[in-house]
N, C-alpha and C. Protein backbone atom coordinates (compact mmCIF):
# COMPACT_ATOMS: atom_id res chain seq x y z
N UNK A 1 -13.39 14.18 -18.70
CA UNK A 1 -14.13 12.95 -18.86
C UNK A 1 -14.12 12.19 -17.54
N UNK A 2 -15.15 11.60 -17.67
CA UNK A 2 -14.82 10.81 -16.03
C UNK A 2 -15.32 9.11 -16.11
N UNK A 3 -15.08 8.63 -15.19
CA UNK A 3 -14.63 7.18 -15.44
C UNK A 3 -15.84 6.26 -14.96
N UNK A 4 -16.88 5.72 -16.02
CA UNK A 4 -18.11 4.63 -15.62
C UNK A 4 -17.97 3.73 -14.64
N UNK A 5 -17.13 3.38 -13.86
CA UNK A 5 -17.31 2.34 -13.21
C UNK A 5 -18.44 1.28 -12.47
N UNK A 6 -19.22 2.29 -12.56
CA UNK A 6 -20.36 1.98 -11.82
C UNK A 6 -21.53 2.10 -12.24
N UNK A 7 -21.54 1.66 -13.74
CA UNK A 7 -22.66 1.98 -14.87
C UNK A 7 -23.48 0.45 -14.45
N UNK A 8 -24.72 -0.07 -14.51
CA UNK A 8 -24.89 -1.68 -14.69
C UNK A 8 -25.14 -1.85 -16.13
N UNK A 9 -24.90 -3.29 -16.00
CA UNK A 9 -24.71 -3.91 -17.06
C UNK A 9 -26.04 -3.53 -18.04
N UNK A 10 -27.17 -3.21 -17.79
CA UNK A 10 -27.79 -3.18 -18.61
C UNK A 10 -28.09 -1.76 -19.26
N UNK A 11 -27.16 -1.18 -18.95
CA UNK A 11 -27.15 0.23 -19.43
C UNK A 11 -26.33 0.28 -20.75
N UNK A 12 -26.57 1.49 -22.34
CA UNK A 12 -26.14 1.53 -22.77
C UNK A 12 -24.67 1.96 -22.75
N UNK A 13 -24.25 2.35 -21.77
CA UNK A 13 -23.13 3.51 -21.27
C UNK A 13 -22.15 2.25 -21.03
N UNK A 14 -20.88 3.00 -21.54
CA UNK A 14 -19.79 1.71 -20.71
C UNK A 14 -19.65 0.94 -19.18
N UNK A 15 -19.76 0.03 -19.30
CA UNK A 15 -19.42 -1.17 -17.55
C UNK A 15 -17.88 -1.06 -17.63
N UNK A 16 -18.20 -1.61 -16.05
CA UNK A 16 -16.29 -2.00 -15.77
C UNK A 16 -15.39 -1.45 -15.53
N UNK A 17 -14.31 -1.36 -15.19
CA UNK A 17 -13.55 -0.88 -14.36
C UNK A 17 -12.26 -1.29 -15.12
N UNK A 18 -10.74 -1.01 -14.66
CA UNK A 18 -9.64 -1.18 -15.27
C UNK A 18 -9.65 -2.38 -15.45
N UNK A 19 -9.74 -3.19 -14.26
CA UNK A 19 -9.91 -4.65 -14.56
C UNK A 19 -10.31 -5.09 -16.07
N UNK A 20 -11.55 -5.03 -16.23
CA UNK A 20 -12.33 -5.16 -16.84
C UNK A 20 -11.55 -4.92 -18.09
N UNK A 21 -11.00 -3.92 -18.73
CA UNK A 21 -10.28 -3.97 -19.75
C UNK A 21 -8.89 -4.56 -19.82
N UNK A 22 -8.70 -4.89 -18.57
CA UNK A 22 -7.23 -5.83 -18.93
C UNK A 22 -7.72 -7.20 -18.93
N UNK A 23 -8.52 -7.76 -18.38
CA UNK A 23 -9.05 -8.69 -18.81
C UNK A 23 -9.92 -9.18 -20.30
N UNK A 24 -10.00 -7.70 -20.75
CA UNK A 24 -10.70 -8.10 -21.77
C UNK A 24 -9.51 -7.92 -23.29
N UNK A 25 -8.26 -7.65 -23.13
CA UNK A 25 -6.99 -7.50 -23.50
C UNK A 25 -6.33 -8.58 -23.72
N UNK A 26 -6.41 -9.61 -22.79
CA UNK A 26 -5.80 -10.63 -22.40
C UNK A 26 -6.41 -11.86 -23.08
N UNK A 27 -7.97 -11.39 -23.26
CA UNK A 27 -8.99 -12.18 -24.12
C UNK A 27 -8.43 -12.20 -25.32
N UNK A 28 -8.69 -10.99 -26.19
CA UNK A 28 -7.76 -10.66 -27.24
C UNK A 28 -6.44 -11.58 -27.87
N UNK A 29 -5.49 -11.54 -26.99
CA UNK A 29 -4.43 -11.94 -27.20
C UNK A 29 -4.60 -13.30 -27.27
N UNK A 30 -4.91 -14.06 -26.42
CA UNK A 30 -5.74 -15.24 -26.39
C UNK A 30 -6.54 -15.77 -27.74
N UNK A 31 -7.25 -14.62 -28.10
CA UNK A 31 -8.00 -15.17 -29.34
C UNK A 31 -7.08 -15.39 -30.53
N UNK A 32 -6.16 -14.36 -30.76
CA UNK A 32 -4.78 -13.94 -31.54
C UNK A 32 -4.34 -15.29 -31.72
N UNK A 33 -3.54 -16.31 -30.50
CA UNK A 33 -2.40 -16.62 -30.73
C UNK A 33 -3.23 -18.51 -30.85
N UNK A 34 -5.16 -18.29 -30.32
CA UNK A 34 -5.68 -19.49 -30.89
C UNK A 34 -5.84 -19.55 -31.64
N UNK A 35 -5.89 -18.37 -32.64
CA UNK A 35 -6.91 -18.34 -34.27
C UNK A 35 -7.92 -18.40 -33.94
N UNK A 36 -8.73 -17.64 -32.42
CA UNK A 36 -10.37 -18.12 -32.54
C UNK A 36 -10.64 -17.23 -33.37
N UNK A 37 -11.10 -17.48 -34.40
CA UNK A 37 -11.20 -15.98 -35.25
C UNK A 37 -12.64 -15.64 -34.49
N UNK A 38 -13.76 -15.97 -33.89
CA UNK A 38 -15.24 -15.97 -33.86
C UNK A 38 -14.62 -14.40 -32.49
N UNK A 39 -13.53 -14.98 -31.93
CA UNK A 39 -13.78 -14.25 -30.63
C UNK A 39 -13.15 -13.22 -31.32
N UNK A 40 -11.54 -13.15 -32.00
CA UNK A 40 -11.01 -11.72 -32.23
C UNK A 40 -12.12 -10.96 -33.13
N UNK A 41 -12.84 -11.42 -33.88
CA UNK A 41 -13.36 -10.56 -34.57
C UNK A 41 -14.78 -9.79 -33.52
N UNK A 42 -15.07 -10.64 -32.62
CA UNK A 42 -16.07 -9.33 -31.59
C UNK A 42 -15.38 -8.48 -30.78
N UNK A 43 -13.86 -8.51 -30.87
CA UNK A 43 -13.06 -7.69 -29.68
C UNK A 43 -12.53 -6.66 -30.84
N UNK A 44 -12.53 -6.95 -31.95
CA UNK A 44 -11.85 -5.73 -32.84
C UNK A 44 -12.86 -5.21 -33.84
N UNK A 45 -12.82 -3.85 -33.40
CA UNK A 45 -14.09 -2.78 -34.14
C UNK A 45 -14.09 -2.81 -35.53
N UNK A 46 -14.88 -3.07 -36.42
CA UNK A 46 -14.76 -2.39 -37.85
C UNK A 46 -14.26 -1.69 -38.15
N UNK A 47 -13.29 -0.88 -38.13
CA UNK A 47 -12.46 0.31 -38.56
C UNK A 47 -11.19 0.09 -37.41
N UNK A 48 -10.91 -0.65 -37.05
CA UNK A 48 -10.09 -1.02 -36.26
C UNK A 48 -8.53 -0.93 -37.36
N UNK A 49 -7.44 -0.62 -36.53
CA UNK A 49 -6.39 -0.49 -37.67
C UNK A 49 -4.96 -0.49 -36.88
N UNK A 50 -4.14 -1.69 -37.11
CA UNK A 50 -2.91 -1.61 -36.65
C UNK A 50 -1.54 -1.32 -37.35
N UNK A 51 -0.92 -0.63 -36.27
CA UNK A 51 0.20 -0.32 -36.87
C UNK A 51 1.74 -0.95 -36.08
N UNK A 52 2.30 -1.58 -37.25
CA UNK A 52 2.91 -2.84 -36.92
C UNK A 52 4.15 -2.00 -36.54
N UNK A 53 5.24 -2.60 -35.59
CA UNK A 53 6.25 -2.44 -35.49
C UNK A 53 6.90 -1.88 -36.55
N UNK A 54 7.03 -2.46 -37.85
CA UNK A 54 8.01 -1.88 -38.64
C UNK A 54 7.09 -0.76 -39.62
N UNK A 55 6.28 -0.13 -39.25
CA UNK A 55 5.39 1.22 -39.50
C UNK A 55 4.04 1.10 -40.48
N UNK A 56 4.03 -0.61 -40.95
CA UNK A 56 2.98 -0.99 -41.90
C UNK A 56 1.79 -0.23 -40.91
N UNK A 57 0.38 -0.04 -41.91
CA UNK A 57 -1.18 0.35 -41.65
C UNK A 57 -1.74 -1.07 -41.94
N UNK A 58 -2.64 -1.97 -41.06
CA UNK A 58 -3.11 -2.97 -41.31
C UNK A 58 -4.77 -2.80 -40.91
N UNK A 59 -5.80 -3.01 -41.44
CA UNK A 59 -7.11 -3.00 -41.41
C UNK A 59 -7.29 -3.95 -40.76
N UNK A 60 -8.30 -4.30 -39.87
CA UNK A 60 -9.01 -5.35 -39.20
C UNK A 60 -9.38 -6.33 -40.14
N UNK A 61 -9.66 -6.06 -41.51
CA UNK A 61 -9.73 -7.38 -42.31
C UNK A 61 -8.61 -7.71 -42.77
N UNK A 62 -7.38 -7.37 -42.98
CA UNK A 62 -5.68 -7.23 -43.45
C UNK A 62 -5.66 -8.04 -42.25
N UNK A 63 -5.61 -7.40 -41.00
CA UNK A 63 -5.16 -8.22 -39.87
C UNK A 63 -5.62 -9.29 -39.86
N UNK A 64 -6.67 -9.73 -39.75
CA UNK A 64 -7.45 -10.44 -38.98
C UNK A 64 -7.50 -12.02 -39.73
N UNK A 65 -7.64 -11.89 -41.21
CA UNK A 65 -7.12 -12.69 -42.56
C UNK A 65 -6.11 -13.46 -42.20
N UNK A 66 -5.08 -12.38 -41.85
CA UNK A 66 -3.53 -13.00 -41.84
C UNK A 66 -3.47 -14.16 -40.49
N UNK A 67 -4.32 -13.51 -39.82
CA UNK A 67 -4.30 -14.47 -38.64
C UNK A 67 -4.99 -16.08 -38.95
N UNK A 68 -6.05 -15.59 -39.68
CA UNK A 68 -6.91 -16.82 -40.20
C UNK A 68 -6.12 -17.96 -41.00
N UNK A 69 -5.65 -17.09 -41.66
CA UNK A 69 -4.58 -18.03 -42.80
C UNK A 69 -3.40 -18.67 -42.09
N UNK A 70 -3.08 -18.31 -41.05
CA UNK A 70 -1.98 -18.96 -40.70
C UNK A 70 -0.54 -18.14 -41.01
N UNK A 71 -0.29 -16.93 -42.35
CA UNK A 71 0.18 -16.22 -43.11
C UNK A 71 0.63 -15.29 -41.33
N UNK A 72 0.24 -14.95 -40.79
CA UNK A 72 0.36 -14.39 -39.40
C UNK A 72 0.52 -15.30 -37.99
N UNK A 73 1.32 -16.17 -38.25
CA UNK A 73 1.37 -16.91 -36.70
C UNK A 73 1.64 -16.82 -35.29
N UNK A 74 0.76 -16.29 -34.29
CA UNK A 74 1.29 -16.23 -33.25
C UNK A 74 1.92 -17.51 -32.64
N UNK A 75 2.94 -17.58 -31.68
CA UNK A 75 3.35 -18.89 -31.41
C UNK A 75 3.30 -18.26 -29.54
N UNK A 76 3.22 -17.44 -28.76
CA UNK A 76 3.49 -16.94 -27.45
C UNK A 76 3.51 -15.47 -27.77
N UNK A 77 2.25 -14.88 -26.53
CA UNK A 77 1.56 -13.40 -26.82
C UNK A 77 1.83 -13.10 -25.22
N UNK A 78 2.66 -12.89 -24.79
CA UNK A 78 2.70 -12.94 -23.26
C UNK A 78 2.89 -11.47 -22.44
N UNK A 79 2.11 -11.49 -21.92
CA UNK A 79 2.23 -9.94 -21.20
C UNK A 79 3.21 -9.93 -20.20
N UNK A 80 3.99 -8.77 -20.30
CA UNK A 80 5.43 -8.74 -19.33
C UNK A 80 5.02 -7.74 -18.52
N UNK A 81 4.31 -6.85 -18.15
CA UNK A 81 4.52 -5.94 -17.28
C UNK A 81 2.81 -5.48 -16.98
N UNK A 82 2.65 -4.66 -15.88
CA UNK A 82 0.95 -4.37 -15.64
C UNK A 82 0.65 -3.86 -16.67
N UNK A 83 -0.34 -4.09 -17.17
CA UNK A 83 -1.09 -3.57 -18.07
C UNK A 83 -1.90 -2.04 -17.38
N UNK A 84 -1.47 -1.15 -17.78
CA UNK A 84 -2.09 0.12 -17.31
C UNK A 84 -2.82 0.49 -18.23
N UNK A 85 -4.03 1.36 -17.39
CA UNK A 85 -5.35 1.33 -18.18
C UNK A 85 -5.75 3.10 -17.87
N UNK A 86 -6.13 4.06 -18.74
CA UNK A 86 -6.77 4.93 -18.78
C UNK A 86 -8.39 4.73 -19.15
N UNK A 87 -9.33 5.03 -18.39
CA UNK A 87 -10.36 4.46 -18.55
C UNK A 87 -11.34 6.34 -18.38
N UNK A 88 -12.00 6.28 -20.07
CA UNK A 88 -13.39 7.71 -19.79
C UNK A 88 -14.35 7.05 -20.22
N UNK A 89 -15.24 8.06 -20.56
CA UNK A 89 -16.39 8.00 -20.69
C UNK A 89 -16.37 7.04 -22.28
N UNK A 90 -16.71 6.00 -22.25
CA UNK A 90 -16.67 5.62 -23.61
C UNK A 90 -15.72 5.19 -24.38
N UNK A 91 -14.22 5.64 -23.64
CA UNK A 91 -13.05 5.57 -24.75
C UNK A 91 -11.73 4.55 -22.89
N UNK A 92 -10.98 4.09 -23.59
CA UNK A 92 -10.19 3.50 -23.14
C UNK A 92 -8.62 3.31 -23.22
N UNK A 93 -7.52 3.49 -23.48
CA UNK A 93 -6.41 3.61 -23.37
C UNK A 93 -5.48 2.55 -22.43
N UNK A 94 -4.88 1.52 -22.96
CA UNK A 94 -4.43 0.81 -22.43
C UNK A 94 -2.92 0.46 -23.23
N UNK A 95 -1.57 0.53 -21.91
CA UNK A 95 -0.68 0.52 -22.35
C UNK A 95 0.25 -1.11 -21.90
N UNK A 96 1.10 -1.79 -22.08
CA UNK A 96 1.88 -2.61 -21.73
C UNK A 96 2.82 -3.26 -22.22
N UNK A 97 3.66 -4.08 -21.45
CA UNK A 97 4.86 -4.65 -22.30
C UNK A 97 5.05 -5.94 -22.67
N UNK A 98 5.22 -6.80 -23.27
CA UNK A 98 5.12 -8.19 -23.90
C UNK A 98 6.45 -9.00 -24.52
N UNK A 99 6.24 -10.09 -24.40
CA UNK A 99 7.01 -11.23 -25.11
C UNK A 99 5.71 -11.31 -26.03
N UNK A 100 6.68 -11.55 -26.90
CA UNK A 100 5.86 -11.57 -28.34
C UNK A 100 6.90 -12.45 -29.35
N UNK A 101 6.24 -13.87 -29.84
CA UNK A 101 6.78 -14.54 -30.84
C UNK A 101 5.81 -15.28 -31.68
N UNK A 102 6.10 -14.77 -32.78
CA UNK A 102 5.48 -15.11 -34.16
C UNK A 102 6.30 -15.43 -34.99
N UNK A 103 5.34 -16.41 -36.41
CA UNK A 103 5.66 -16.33 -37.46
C UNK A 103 4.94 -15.50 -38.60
N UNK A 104 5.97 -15.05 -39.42
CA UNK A 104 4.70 -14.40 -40.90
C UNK A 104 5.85 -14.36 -41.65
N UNK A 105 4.97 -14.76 -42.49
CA UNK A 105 5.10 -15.24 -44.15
C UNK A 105 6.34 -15.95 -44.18
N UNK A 106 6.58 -17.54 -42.98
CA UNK A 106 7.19 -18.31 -42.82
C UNK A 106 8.45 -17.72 -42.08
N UNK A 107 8.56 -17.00 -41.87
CA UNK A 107 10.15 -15.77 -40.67
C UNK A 107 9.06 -16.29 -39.62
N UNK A 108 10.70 -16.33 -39.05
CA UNK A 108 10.47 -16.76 -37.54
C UNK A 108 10.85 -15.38 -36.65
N UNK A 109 10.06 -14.59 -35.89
CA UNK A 109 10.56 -13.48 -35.74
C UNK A 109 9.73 -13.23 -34.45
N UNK A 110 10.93 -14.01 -33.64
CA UNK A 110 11.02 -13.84 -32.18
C UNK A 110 12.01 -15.33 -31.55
N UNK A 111 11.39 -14.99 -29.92
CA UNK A 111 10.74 -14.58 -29.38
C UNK A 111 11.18 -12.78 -29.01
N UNK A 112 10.91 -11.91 -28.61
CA UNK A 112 10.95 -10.67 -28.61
C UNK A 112 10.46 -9.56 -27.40
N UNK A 113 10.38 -8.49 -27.42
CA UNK A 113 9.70 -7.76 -26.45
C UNK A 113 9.33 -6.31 -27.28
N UNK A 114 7.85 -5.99 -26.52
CA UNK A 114 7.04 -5.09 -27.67
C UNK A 114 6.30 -4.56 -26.01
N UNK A 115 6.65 -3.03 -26.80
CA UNK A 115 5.26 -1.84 -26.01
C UNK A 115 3.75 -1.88 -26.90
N UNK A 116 3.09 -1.94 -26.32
CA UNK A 116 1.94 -1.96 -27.07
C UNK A 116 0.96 -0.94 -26.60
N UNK A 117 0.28 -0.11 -27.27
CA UNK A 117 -0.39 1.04 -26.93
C UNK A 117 -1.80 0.82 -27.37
N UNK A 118 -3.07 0.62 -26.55
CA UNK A 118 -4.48 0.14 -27.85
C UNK A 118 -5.34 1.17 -26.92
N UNK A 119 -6.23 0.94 -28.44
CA UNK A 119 -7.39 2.25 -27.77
C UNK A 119 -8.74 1.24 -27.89
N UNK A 120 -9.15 1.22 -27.07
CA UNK A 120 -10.91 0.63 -26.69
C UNK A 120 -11.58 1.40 -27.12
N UNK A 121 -12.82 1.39 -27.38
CA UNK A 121 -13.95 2.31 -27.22
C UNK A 121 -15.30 1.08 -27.30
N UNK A 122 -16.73 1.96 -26.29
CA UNK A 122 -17.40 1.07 -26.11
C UNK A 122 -18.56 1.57 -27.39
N UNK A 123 -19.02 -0.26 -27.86
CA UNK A 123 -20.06 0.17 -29.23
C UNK A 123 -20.30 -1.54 -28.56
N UNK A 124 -21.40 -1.38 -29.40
CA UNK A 124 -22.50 -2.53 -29.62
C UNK A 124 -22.51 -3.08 -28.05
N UNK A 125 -22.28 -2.56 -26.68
CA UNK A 125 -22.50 -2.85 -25.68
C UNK A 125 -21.33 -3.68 -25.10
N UNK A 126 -20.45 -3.65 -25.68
CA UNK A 126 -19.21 -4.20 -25.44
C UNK A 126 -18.41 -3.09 -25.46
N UNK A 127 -16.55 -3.41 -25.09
CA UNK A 127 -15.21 -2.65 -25.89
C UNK A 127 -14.32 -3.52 -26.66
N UNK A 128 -14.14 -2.68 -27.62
CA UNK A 128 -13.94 -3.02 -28.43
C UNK A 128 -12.51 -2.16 -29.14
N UNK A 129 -11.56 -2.94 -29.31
CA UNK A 129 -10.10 -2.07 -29.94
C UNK A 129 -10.41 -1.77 -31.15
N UNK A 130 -9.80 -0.41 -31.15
CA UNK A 130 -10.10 0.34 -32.30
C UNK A 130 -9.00 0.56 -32.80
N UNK A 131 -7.94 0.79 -32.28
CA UNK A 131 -6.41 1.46 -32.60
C UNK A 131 -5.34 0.51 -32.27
N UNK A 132 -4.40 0.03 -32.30
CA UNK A 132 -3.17 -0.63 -31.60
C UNK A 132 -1.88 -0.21 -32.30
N UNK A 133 -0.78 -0.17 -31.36
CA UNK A 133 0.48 -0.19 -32.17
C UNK A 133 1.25 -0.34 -31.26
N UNK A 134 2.42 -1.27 -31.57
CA UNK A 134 3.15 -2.02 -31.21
C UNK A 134 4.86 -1.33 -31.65
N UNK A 135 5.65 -1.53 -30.74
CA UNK A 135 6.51 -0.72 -30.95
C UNK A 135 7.65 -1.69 -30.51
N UNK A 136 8.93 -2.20 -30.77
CA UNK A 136 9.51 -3.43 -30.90
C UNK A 136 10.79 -2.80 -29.54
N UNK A 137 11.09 -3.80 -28.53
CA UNK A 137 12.23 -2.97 -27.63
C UNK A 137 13.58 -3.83 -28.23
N UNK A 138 14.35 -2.45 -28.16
CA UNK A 138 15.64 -2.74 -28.96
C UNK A 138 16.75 -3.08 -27.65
C-alpha cells in the first residue's frame, strides 16, 4: 500500500499526511472530553466500535450516548507521548500514550495512563475512526 500524501483536496482519494491524522485525533479527543457531540459524531464511522480497557465491545451509538448523557465523563484526555501514525491507501493506524481521567456511572476512575491503538479509514471525504482500544498501563 502506499501513502496519499499528495492527493488534493478535491479528490475522492485520501488527503494529508501524518500530521493530518494526529491532528485530526486530537480533534476527537477534544470533542470527547467537550461533549461536542455534533463534532465526535463526524469523526466516528457508523460501525465504529470500542474496546474498553476492561475488554467491554461498545458501538458508536453505546459510546457516543454515554458521552452525551454525561453517564461517560471525560474530565482530562491528554496525550503523553508522539502520536505515531501508519498512514495507506485509505486506511490509517495510529498509536499513543495518554493521561486519561474520567467519570462513569459516577466512579471516579483516574487520573491514569492508557495505550491507545485506533484505526482511521477515509469515507464520506473525510477520516474517520473506525476501531479503537485502549489498554490501561499498570
Amino acid at each position: 500500500m502506499t501513502s496519499n500524501a499528495n492527493q488534493s483536496e478535491s479528490s475522492e482519494s485520501p488527503i494529508g499526511n501524518a500530521d493530518t491524522l494526529r491532528a485530526t485525533e486530537v480533534s476527537r479527543l477534544r470533542a470527547l472530553v467537550d461533549a461536542d457531540m455534533e463534532t465526535a459524531d463526524k469523526l466516528h464511522a457508523e460501525d465504529f466500535q470500542l474496546i474498553t480497557p476492561g475488554g467491554s465491545a461498545l458501538s458508536k451509538e453505546e459510546y457516543l450516548s454515554g458521552v452525551a448523557s454525561g453517564e461517560l465523563d471525560y474530565r482530562l484526555w491528554e496525550v503523553d507521548s508522539p502520536i505515531d501514525v501508519r498512514l495507506f491507501d485509505g486506511v490509517a493506524i495510529i498509536r499513543y500514550r495518554s493521561i486519561l481521567h474520567m467519570v462513569y456511572h459516577g466512579d471516579d476512575l483516574g487520573p491514569d495512563k492508557f495505550w491507545h491503538t485506533d484505526s482511521y479509514e477515509w469515507r464520506d471525504r473525510r477520516w474517520q475512526v473506525v476501531w479503537s482500544h485502549a489498554t490501561r498501563i499498570r
